[in-house]
N, C-alpha and C. Protein backbone atom coordinates (compact mmCIF):
# COMPACT_ATOMS: atom_id res chain seq x y z
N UNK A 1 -21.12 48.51 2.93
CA UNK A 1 -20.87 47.43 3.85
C UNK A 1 -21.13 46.11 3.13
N UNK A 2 -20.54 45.36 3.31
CA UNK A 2 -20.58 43.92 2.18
C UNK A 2 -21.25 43.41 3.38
N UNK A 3 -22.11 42.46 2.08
CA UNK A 3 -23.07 41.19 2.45
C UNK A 3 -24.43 41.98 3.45
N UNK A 4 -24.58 43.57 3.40
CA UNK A 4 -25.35 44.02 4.27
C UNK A 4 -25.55 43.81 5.70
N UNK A 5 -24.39 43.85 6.43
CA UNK A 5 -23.99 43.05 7.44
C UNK A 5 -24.20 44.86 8.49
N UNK A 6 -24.39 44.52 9.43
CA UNK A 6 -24.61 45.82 10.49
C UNK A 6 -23.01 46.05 11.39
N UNK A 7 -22.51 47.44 11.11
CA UNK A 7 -21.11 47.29 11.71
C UNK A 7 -21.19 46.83 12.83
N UNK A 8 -19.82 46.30 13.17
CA UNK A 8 -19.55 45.53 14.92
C UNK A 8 -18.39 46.33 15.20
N UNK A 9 -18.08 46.35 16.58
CA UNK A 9 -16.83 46.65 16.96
C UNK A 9 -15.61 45.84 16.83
N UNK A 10 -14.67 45.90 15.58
CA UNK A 10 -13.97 45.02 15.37
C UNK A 10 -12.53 45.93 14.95
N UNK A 11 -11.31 45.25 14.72
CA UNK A 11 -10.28 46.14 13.95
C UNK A 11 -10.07 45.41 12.92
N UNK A 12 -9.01 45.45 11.76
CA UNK A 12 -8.86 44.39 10.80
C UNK A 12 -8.10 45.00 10.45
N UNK A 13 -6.89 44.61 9.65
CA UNK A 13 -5.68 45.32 8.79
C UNK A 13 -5.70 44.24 7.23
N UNK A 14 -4.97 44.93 6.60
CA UNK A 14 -4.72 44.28 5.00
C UNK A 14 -3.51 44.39 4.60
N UNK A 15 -3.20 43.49 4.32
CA UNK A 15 -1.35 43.59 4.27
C UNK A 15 -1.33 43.10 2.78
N UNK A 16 -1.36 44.02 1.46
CA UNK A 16 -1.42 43.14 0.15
C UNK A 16 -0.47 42.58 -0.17
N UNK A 17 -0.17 42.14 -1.09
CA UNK A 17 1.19 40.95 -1.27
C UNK A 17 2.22 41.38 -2.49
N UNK A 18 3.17 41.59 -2.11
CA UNK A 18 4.30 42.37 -2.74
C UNK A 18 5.28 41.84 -3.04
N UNK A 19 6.09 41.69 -4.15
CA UNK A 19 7.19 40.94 -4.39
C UNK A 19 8.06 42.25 -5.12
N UNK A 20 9.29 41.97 -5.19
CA UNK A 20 10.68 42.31 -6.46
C UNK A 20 11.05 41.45 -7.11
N UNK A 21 11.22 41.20 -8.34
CA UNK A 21 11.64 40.14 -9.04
C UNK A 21 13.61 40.24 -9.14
N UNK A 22 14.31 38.90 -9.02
CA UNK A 22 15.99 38.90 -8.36
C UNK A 22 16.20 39.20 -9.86
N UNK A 23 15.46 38.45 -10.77
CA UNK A 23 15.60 38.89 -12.42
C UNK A 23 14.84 38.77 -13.15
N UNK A 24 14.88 40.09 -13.83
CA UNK A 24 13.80 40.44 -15.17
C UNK A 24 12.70 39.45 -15.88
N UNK A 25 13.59 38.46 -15.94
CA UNK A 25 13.40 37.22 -17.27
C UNK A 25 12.84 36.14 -16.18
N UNK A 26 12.57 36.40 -14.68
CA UNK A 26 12.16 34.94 -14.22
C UNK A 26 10.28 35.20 -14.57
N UNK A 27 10.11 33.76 -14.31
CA UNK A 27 8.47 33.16 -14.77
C UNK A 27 8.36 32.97 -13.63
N UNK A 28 6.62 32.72 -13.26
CA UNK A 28 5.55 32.95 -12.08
C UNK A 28 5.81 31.25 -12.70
N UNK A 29 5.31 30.52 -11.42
CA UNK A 29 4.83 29.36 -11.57
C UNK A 29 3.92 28.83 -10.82
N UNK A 30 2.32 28.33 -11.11
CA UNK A 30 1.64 27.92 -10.75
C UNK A 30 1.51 26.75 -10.03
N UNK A 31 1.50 26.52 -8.09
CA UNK A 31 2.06 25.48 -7.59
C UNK A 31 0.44 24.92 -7.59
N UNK A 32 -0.17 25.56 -7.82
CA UNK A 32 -1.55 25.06 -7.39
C UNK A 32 -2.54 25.30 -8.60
N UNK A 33 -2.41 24.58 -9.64
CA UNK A 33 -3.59 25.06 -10.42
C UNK A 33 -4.90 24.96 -10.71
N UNK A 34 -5.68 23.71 -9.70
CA UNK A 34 -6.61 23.58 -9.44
C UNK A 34 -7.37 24.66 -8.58
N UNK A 35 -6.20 25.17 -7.85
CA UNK A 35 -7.04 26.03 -6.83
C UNK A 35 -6.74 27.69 -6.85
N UNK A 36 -6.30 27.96 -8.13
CA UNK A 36 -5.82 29.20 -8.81
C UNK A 36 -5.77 29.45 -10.19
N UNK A 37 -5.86 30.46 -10.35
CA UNK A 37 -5.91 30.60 -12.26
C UNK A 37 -4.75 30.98 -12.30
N UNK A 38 -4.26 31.62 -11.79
CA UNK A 38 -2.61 32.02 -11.73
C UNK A 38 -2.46 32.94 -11.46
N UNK A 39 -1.19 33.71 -11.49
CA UNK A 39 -0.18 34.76 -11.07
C UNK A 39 0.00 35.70 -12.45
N UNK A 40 0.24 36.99 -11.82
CA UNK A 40 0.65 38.00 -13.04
C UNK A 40 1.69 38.97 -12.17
N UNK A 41 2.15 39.65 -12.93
CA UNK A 41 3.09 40.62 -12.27
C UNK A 41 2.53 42.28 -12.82
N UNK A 42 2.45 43.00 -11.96
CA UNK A 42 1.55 44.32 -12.39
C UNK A 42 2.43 45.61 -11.81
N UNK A 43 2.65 46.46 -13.08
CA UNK A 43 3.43 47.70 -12.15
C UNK A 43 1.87 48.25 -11.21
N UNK A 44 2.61 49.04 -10.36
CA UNK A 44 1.33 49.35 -9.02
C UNK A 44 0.66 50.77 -10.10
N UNK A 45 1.27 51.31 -11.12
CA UNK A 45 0.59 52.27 -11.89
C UNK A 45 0.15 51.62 -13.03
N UNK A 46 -0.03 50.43 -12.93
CA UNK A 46 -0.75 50.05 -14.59
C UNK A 46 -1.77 48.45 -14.02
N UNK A 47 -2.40 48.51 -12.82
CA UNK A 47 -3.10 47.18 -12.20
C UNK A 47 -4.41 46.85 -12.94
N UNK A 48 -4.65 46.04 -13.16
CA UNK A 48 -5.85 45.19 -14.08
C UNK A 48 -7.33 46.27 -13.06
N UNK A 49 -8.14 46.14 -14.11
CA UNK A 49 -9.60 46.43 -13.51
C UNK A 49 -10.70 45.83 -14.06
N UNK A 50 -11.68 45.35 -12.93
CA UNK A 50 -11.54 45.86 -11.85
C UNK A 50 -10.69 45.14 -10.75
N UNK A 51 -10.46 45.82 -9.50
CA UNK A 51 -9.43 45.32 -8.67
C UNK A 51 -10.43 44.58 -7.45
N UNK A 52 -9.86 43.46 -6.99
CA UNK A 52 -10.78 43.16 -5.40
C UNK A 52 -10.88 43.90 -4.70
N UNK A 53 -12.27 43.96 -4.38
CA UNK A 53 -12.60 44.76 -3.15
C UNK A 53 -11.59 45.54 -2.09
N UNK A 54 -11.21 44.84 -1.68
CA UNK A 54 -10.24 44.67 -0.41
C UNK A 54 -8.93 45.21 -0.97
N UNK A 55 -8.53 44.68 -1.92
CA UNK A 55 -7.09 45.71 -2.79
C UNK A 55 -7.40 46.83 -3.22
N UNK A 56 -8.22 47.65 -3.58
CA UNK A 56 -8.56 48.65 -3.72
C UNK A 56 -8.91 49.80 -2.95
N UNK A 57 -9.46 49.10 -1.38
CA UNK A 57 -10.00 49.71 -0.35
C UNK A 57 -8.00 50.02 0.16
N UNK A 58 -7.34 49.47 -0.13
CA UNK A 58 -6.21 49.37 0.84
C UNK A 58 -5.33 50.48 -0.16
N UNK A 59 -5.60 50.85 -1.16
CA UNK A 59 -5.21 51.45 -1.55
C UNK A 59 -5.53 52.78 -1.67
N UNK A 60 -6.25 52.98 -1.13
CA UNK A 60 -6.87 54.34 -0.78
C UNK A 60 -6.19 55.63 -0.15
């Protein structure tokens, strides 16, 4: 249980964030770089580790 918090009666869903690229050769572009390190593109069988909490749990 994160932050040691005592369960409540609550629901919650996780919807992770999914794209297709229209072509091979396009670049991620950082609209916000103060408030992001940036973007990567990851096949779903080869994802960086470790993964967030929450992306990992959803992948279960």
């Amino acid at each position: 249980m994160p932050f040691n918090m005592e369960p409540t009666k609550c629901h919650s869903t996780r919807s992770p964030p999914s794209a297709a690229l229209k072509d091979e050769t396009q670049m991620l572009f950082n609209m916000e770089p103060t408030k992001c390190e940036g973007w990567d593109w990851y096949q779903w069988e080869h994802l960086p580790q470790p993964l967030f909490r929450p992306l990992e749990n959803s992948l279960v």
